[in-house]
Each structure stands twice: as C-alpha cells, then as structure tokens.
Protein backbone atom coordinates (compact mmCIF):
# COMPACT_ATOMS: atom_id res chain seq x y z
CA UNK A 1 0.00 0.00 0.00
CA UNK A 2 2.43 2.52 -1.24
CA UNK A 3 -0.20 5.38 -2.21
CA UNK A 4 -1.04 7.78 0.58
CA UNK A 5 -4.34 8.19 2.27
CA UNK A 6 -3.57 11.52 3.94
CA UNK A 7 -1.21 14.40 2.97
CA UNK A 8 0.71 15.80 5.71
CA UNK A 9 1.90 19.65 6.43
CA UNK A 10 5.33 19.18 4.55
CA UNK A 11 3.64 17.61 1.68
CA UNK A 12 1.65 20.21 1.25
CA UNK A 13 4.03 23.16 1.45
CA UNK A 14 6.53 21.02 -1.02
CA UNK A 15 3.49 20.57 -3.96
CA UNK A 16 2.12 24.29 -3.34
CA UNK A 17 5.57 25.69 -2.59
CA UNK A 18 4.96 27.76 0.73
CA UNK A 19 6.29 27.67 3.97
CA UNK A 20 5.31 25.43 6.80
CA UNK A 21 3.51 27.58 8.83
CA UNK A 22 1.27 28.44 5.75
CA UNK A 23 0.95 24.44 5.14
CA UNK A 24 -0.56 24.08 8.48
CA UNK A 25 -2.62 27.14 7.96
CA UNK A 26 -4.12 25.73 4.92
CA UNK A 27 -4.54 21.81 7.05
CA UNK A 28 -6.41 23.97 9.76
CA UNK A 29 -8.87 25.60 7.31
CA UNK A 30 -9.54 22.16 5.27
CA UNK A 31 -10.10 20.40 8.77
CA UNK A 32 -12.17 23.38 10.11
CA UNK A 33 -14.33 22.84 7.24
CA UNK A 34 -14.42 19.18 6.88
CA UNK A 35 -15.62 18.94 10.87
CA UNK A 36 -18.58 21.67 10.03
CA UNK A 37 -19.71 19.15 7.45
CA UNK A 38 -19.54 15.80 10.52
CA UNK A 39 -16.24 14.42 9.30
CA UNK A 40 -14.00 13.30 11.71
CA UNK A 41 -10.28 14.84 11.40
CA UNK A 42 -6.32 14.24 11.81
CA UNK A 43 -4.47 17.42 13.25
CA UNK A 44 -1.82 18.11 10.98
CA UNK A 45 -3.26 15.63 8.03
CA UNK A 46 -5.96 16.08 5.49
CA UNK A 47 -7.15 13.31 3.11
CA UNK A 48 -5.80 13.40 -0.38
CA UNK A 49 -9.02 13.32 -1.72
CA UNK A 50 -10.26 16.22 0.00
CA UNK A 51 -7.16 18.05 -0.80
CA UNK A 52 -7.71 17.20 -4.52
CA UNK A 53 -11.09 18.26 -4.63
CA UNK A 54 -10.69 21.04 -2.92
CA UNK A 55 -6.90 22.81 -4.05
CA UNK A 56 -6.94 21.02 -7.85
CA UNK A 57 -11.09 20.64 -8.40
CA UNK A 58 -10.91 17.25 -8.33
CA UNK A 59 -7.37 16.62 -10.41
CA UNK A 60 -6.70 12.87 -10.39
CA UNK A 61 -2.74 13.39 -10.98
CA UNK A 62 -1.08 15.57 -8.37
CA UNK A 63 2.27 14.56 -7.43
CA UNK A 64 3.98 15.39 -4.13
C-alpha cells in the first residue's frame, strides 16, 4: 500500500511551494471545514481526496 491516504503539512508546502507555517494554515482551514460538514479529522493531516477536490477541483494526478 504505497499510495497515501492523507497528505501531511510538509507535503503540502513542497506541492504548493509555501512555507510550513502556511501548510498548516491551509490543514487547519480544510479540517475546520471538513468537521462543520460531521467528518472526523487528523491534526496536521488532510485526506488526499479532499485536498484534490478542494486545491486542484478534483485533479486525479497531483504529485507530491
């Protein structure tokens, strides 16, 4: 099971190519809203699914 199920704060600030503390910024906000909506949630990890949807609008090739 080599493919990730959840992108972490470094992965995120390597593919969108900002700093950590704006990584975690952008996990807290993507959490935030994925609780409102009854999801349960990973400090400091978001699903890559979720991040997809959300960041790319649903790109199905995004490396990290």
């Amino acid at each position: 099971m080599d493919e990730k199920i959840y992108y972490s704060a470094e992965d995120i600030a390597k593919m969108l190519g900002v700093s950590m503390g704006k990584a975690y910024k952008i996990l807290r906000e993507m959490n935030k809203d994925l609780a409102s909506k009854g999801f349960l949630t990973i400090a400091g990890k978001i699903p890559v699914e979720y991040f997809k949807e959300k960041w790319y609008g649903g790109a199905k090739e995004v490396s990290a």
